[in-house]
PDB file of N, CA and C in Angstrom:
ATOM      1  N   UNK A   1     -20.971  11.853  -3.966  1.00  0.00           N
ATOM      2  CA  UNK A   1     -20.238  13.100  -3.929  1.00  0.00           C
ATOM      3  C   UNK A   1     -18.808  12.810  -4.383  1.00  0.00           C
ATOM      4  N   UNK A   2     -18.112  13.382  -5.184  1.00  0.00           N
ATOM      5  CA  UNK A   2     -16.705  13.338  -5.621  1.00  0.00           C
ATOM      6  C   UNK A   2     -16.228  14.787  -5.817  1.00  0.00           C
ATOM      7  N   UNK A   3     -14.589  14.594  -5.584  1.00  0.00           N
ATOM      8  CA  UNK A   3     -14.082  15.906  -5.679  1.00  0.00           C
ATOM      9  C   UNK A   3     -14.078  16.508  -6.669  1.00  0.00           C
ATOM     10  N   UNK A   4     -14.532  16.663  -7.170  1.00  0.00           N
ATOM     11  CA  UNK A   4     -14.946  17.388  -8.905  1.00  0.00           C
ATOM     12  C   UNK A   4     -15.636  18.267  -8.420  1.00  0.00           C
ATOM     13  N   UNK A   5     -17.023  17.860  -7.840  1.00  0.00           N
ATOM     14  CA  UNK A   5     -18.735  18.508  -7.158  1.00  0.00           C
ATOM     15  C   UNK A   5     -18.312  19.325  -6.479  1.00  0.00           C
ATOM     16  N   UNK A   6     -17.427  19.140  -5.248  1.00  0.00           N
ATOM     17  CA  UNK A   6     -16.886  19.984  -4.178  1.00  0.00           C
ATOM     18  C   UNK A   6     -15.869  21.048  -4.963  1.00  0.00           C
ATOM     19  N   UNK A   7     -15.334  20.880  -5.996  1.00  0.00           N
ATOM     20  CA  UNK A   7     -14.464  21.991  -6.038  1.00  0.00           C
ATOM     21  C   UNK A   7     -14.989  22.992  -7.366  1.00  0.00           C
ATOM     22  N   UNK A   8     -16.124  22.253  -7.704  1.00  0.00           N
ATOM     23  CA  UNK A   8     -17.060  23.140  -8.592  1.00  0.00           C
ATOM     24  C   UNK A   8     -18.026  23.936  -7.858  1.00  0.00           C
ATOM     25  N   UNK A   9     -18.470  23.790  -6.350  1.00  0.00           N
ATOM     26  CA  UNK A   9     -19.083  24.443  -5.624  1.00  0.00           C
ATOM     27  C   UNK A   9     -18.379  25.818  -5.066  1.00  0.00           C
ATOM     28  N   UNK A  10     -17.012  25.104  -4.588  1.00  0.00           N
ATOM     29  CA  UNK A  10     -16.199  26.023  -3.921  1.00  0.00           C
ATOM     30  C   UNK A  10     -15.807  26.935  -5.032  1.00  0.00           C
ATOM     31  N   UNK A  11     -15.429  27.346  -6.085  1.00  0.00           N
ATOM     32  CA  UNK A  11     -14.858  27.700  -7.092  1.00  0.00           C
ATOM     33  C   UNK A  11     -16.313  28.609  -7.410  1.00  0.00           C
ATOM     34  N   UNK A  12     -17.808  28.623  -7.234  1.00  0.00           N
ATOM     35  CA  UNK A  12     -18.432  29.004  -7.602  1.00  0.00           C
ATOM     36  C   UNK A  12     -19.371  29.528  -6.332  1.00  0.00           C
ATOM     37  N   UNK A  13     -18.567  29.455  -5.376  1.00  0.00           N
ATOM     38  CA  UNK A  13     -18.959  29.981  -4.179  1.00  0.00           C
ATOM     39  C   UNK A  13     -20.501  29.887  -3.519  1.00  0.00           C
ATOM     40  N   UNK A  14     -20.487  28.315  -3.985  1.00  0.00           N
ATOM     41  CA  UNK A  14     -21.762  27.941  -4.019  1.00  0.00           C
ATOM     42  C   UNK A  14     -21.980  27.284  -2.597  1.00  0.00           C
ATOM     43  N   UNK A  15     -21.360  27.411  -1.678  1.00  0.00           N
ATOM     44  CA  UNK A  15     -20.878  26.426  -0.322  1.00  0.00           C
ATOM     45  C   UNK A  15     -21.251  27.502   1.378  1.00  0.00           C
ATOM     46  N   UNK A  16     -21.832  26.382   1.877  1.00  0.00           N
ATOM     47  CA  UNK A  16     -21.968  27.310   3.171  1.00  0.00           C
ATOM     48  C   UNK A  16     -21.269  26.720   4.675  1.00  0.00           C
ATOM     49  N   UNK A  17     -21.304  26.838   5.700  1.00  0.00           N
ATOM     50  CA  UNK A  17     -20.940  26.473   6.509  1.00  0.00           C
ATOM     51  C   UNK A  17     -21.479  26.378   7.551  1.00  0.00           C
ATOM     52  N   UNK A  18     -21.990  25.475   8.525  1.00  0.00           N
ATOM     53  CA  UNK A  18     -22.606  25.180   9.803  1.00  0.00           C
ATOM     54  C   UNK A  18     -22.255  25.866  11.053  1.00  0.00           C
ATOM     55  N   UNK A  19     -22.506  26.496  12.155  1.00  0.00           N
ATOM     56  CA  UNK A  19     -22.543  27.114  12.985  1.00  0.00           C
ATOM     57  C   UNK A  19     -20.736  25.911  13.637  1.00  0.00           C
ATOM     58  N   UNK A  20     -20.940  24.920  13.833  1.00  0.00           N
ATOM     59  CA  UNK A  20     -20.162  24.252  14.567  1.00  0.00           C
ATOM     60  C   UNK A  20     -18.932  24.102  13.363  1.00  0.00           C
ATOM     61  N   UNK A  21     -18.948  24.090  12.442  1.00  0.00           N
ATOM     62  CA  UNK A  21     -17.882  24.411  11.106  1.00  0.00           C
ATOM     63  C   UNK A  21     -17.300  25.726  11.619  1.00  0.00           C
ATOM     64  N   UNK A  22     -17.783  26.247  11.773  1.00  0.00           N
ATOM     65  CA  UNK A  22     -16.969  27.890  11.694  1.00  0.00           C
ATOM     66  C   UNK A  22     -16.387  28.172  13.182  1.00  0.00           C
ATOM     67  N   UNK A  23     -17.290  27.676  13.750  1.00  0.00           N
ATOM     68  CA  UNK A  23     -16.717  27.689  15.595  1.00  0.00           C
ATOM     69  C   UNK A  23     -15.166  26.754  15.190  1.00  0.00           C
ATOM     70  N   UNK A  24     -15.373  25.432  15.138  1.00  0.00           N
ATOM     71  CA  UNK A  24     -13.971  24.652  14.652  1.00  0.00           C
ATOM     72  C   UNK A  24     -13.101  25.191  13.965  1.00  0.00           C
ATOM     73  N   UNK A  25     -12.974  26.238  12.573  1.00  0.00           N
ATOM     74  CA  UNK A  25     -12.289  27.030  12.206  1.00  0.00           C
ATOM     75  C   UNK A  25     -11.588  27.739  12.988  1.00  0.00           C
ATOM     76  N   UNK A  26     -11.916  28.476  13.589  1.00  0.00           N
ATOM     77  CA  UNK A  26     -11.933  29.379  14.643  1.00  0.00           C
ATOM     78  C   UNK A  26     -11.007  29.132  15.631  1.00  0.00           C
ATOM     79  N   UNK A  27     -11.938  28.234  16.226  1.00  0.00           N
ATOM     80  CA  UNK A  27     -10.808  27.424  17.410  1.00  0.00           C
ATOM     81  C   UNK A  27      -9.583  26.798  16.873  1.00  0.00           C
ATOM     82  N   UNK A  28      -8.991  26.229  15.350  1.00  0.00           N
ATOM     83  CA  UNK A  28      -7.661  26.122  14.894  1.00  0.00           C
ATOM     84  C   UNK A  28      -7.146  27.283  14.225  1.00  0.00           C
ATOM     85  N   UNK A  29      -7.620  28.376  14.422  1.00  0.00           N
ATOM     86  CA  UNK A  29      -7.092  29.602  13.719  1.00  0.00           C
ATOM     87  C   UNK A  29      -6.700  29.423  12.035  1.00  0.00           C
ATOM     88  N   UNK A  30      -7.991  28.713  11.334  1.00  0.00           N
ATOM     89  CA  UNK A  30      -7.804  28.596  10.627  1.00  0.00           C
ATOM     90  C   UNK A  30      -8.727  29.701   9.697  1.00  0.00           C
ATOM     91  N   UNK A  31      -7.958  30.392   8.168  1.00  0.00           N
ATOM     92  CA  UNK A  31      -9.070  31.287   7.552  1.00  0.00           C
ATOM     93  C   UNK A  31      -9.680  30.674   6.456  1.00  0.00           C
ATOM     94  N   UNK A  32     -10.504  31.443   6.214  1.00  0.00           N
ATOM     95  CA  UNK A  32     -12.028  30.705   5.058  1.00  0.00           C
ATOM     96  C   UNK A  32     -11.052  30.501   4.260  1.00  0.00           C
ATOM     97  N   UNK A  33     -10.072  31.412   3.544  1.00  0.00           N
ATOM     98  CA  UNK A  33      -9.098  31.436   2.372  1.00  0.00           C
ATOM     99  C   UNK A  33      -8.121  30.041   2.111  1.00  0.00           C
ATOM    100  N   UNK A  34      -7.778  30.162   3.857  1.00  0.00           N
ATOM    101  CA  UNK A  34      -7.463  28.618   3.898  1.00  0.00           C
ATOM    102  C   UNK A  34      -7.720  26.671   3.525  1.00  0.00           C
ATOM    103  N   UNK A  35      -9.345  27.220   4.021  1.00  0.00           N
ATOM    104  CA  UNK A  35      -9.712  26.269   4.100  1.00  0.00           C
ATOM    105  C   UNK A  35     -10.794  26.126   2.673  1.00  0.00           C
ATOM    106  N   UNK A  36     -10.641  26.807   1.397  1.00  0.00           N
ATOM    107  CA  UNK A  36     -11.171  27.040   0.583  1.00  0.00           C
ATOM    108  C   UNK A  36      -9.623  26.472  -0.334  1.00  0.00           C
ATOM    109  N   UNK A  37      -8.675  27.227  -0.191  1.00  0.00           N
ATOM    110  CA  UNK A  37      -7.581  26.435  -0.374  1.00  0.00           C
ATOM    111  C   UNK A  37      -7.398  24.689  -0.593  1.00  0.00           C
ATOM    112  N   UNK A  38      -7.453  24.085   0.715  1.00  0.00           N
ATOM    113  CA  UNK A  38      -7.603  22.789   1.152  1.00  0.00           C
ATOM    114  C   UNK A  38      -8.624  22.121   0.077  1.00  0.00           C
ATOM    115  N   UNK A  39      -9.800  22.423   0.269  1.00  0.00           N
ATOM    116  CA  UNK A  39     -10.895  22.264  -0.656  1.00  0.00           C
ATOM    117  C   UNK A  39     -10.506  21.749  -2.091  1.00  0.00           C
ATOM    118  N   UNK A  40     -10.205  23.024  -2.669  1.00  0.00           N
ATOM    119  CA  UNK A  40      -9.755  23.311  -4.293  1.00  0.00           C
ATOM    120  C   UNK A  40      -8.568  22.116  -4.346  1.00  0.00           C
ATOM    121  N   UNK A  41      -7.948  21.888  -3.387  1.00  0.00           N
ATOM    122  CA  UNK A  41      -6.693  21.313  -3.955  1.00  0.00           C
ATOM    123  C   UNK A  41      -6.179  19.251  -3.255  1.00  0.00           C
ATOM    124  N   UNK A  42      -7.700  19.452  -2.239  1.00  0.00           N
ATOM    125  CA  UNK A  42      -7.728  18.227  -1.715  1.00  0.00           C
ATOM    126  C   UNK A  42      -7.985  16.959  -2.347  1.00  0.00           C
ATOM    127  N   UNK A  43      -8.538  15.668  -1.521  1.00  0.00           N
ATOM    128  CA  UNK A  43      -8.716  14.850  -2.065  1.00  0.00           C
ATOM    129  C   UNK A  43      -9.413  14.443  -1.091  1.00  0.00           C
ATOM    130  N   UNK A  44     -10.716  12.823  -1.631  1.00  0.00           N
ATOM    131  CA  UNK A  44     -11.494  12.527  -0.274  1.00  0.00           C
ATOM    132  C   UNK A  44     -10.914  11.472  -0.079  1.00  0.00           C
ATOM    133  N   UNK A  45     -10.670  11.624   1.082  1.00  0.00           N
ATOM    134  CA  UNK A  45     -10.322  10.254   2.193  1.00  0.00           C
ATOM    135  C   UNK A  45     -11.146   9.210   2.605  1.00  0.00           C
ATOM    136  N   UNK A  46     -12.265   9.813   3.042  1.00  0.00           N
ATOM    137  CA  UNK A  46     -13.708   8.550   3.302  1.00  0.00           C
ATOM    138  C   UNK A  46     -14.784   9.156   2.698  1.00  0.00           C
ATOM    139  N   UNK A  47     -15.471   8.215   2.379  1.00  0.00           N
ATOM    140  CA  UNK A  47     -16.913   8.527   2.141  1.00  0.00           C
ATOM    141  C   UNK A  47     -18.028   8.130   3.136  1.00  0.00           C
ATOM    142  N   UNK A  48     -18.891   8.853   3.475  1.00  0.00           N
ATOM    143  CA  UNK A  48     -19.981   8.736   4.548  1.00  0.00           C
ATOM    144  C   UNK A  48     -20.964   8.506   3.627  1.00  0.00           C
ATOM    145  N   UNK A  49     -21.699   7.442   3.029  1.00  0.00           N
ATOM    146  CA  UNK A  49     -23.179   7.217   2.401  1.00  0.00           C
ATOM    147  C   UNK A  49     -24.101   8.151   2.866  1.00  0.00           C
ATOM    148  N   UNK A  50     -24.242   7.701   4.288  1.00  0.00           N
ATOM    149  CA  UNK A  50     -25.586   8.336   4.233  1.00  0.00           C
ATOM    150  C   UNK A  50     -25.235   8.413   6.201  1.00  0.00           C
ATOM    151  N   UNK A  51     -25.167   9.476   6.798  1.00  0.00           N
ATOM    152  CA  UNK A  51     -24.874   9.267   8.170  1.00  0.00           C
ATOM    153  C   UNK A  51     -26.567   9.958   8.941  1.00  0.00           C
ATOM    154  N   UNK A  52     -27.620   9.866   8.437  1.00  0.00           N
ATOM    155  CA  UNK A  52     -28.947  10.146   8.651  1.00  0.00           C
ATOM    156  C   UNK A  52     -29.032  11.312   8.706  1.00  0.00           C
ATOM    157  N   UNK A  53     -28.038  12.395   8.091  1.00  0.00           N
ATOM    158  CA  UNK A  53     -28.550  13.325   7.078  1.00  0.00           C
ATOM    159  C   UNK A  53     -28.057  13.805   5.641  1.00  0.00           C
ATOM    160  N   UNK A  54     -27.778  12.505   5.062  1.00  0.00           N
ATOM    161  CA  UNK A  54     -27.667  12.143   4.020  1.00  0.00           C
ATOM    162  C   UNK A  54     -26.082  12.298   3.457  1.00  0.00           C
ATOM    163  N   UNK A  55     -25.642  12.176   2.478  1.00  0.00           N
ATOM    164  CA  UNK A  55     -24.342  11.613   1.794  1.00  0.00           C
ATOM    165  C   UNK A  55     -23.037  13.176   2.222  1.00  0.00           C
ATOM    166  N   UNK A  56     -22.332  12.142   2.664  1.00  0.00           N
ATOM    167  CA  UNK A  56     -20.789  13.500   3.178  1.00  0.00           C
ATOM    168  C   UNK A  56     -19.433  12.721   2.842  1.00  0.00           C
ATOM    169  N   UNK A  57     -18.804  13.563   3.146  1.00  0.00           N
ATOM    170  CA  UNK A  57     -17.190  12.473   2.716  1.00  0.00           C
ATOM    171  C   UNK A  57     -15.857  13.671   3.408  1.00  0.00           C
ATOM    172  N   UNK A  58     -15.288  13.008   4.078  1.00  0.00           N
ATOM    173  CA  UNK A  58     -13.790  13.728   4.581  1.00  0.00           C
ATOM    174  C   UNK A  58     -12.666  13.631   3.381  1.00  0.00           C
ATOM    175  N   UNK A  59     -12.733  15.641   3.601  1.00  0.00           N
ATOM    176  CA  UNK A  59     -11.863  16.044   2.150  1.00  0.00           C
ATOM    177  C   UNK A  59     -10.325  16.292   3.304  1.00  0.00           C
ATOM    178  N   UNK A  60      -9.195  15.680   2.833  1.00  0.00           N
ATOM    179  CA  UNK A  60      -8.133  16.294   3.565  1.00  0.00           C
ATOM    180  C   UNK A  60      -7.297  17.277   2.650  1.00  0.00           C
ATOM    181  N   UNK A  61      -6.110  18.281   2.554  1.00  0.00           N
ATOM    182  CA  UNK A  61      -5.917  19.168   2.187  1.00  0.00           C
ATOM    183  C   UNK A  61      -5.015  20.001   2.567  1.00  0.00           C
ATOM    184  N   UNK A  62      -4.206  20.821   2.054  1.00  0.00           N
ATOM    185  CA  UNK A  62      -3.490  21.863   2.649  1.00  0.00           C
ATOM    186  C   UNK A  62      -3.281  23.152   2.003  1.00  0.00           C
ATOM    187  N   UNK A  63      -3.325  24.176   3.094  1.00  0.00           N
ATOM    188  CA  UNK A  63      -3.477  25.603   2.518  1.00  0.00           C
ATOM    189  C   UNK A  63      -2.032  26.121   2.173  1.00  0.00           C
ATOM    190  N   UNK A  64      -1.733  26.994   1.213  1.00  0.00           N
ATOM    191  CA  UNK A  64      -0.638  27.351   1.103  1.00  0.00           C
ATOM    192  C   UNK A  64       0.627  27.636   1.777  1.00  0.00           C
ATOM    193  N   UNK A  65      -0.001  27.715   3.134  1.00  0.00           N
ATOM    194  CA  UNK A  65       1.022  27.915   4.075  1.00  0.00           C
ATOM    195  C   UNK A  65       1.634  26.118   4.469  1.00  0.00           C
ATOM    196  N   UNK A  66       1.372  25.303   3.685  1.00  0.00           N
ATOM    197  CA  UNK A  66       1.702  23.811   4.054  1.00  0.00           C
ATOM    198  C   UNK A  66       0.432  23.202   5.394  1.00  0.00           C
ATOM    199  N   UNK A  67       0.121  24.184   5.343  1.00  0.00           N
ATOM    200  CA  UNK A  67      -0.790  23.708   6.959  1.00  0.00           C
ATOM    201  C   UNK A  67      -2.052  22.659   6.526  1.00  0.00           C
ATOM    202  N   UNK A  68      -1.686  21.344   6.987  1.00  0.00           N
ATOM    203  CA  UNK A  68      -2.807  20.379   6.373  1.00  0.00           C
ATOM    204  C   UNK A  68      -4.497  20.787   7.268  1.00  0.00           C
ATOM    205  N   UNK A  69      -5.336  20.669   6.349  1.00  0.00           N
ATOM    206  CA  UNK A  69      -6.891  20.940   6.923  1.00  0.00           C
ATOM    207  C   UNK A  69      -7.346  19.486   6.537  1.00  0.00           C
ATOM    208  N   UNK A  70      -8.392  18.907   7.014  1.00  0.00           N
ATOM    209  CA  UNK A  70      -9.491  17.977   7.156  1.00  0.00           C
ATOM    210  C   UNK A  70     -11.023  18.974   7.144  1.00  0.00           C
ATOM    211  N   UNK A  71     -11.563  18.716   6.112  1.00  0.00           N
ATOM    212  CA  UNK A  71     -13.264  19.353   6.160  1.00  0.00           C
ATOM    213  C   UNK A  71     -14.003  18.124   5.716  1.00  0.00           C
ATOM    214  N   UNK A  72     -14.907  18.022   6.780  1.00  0.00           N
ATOM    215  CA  UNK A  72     -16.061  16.978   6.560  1.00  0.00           C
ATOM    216  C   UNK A  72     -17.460  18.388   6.036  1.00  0.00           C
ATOM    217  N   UNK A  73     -17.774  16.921   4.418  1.00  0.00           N
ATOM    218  CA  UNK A  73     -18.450  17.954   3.592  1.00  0.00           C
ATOM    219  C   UNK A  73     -19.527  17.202   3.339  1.00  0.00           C
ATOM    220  N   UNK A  74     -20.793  17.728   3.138  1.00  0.00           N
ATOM    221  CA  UNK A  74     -22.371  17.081   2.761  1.00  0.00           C
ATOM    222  C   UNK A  74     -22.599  18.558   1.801  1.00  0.00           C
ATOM    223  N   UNK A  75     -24.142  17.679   1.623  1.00  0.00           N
ATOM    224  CA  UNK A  75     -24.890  18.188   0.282  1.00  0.00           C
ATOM    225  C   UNK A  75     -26.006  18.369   0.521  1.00  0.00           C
ATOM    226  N   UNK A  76     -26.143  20.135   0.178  1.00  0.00           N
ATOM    227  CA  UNK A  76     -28.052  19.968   0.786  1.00  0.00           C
ATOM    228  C   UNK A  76     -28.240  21.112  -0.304  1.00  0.00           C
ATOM    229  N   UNK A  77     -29.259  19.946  -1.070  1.00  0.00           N
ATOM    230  CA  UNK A  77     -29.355  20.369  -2.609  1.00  0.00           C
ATOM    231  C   UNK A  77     -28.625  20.261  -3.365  1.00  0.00           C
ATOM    232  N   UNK A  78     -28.151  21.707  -4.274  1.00  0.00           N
ATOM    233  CA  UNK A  78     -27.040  22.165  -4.886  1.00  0.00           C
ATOM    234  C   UNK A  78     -26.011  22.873  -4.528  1.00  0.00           C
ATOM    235  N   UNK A  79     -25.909  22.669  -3.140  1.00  0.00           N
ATOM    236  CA  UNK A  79     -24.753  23.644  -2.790  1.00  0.00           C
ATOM    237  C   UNK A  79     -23.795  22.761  -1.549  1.00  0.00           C
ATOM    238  N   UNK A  80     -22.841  22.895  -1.323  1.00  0.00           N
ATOM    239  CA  UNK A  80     -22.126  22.004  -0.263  1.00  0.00           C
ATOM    240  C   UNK A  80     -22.243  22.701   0.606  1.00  0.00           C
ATOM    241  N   UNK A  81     -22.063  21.785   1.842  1.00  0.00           N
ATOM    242  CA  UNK A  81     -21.838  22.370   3.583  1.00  0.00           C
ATOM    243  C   UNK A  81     -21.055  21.903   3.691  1.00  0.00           C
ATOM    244  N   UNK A  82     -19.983  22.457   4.716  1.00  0.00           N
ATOM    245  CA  UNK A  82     -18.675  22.525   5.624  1.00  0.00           C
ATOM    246  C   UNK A  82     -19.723  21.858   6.837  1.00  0.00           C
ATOM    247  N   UNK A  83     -19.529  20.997   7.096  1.00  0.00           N
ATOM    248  CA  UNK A  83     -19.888  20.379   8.742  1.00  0.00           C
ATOM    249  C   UNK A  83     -19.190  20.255   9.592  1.00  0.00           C
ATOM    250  N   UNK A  84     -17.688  20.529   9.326  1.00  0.00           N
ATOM    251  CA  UNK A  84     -17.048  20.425  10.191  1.00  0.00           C
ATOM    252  C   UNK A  84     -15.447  20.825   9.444  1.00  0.00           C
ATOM    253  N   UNK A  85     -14.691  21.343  10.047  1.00  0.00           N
ATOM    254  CA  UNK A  85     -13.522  21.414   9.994  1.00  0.00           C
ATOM    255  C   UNK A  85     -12.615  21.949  11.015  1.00  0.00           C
ATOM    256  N   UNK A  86     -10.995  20.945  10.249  1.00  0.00           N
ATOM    257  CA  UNK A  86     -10.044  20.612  11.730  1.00  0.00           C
ATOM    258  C   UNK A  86      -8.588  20.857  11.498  1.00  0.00           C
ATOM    259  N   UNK A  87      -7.598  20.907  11.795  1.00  0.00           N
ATOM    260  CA  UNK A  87      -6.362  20.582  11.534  1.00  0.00           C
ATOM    261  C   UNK A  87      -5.944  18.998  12.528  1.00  0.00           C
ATOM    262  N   UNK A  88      -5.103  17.843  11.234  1.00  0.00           N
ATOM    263  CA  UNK A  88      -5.360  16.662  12.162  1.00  0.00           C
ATOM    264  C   UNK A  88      -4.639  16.227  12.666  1.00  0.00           C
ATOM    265  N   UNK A  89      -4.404  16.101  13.806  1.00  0.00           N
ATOM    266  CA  UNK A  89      -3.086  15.652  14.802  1.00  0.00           C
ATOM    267  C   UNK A  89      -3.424  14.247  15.322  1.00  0.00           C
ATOM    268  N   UNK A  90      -2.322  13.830  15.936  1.00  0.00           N
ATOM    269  CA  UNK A  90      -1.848  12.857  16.678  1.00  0.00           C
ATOM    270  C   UNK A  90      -2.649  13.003  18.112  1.00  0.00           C
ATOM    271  N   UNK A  91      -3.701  11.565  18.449  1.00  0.00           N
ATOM    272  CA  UNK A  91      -3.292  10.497  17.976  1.00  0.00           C
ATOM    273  C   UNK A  91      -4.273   9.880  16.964  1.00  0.00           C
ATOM    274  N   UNK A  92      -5.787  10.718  17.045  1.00  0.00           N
ATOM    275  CA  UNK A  92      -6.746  10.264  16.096  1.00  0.00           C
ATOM    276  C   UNK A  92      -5.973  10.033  14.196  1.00  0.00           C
ATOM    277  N   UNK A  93      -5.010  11.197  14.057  1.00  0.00           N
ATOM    278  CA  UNK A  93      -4.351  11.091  12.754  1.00  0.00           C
ATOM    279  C   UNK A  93      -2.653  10.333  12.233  1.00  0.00           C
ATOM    280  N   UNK A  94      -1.979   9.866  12.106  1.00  0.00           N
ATOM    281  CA  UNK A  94      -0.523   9.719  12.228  1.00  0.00           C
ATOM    282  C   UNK A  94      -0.351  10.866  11.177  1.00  0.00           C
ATOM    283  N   UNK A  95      -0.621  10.805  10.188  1.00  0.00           N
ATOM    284  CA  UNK A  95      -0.457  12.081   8.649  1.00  0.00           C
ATOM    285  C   UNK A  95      -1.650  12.614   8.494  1.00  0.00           C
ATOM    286  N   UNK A  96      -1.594  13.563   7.530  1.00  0.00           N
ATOM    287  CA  UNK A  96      -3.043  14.000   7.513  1.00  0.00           C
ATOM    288  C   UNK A  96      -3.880  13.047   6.403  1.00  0.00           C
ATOM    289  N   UNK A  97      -3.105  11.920   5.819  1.00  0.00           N
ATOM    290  CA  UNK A  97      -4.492  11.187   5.078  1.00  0.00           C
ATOM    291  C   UNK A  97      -3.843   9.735   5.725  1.00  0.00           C
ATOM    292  N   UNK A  98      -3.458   9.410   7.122  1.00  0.00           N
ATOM    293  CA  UNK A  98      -3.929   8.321   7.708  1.00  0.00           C
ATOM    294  C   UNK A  98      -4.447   8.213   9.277  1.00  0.00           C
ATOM    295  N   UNK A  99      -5.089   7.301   9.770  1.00  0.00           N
ATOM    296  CA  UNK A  99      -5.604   7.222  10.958  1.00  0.00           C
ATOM    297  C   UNK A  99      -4.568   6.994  11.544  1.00  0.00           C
ATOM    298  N   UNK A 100      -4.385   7.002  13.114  1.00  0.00           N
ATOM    299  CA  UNK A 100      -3.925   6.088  14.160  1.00  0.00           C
ATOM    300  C   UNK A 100      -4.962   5.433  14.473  1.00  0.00           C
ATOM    301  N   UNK A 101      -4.041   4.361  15.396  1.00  0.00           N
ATOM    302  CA  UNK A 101      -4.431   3.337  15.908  1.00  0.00           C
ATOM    303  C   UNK A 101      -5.679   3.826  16.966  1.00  0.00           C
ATOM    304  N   UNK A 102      -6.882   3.691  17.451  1.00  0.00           N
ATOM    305  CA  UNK A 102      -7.774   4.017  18.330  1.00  0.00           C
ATOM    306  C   UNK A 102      -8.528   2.859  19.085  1.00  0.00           C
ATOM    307  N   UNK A 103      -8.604   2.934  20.603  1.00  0.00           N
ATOM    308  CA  UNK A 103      -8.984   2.038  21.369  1.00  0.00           C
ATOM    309  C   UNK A 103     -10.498   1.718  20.587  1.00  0.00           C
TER     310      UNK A 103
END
């Protein structure tokens, strides 16, 4: 998966989102516009091979309002899933494209 795929999906509104994706939205008061934003204009941070349901990668990002997003993204078929998305704080994040330190 590379950011090319993901922002040819999003751009073609080819992308869906998981029940626990949209709850997480939600709970950071974040909007689709936003986080479609992030998407289009992100970059991937990790790649997940294969986490036993097959190939994903953490896109980080920010929506016009400066507000950085994190969306963890997979592939089922031809179309991308949102599996998750966050806004990333301290202490799991120091910035939004580095970790902290974790026990």
């Amino acid at each position: 998966m590379d950011i090319a795929w993901i922002i040819d999906r999003v751009s073609a509104q080819r992308y869906r989102w998981s029940r626990h994706a949209d709850r997480e939205r939600q709970n950071d008061a974040l909007t689709l516009a936003e986080v479609e934003q992030a998407l289009l204009a992100g970059r991937i941070l990790e790649d997940y091979p294969d986490t036993g349901r097959g190939e994903s990668c953490l896109v980080a990002g920010f929506a016009d309002s400066s507000k950085p997003i994190h969306a963890v993204c997979g592939r089922q078929g031809d179309w991308l899933v949102i599996v998750t998305v966050y806004i990333p704080t301290p202490p799991k994040f120091i910035t939004p494209f580095e970790r902290g330190n974790q026990p």
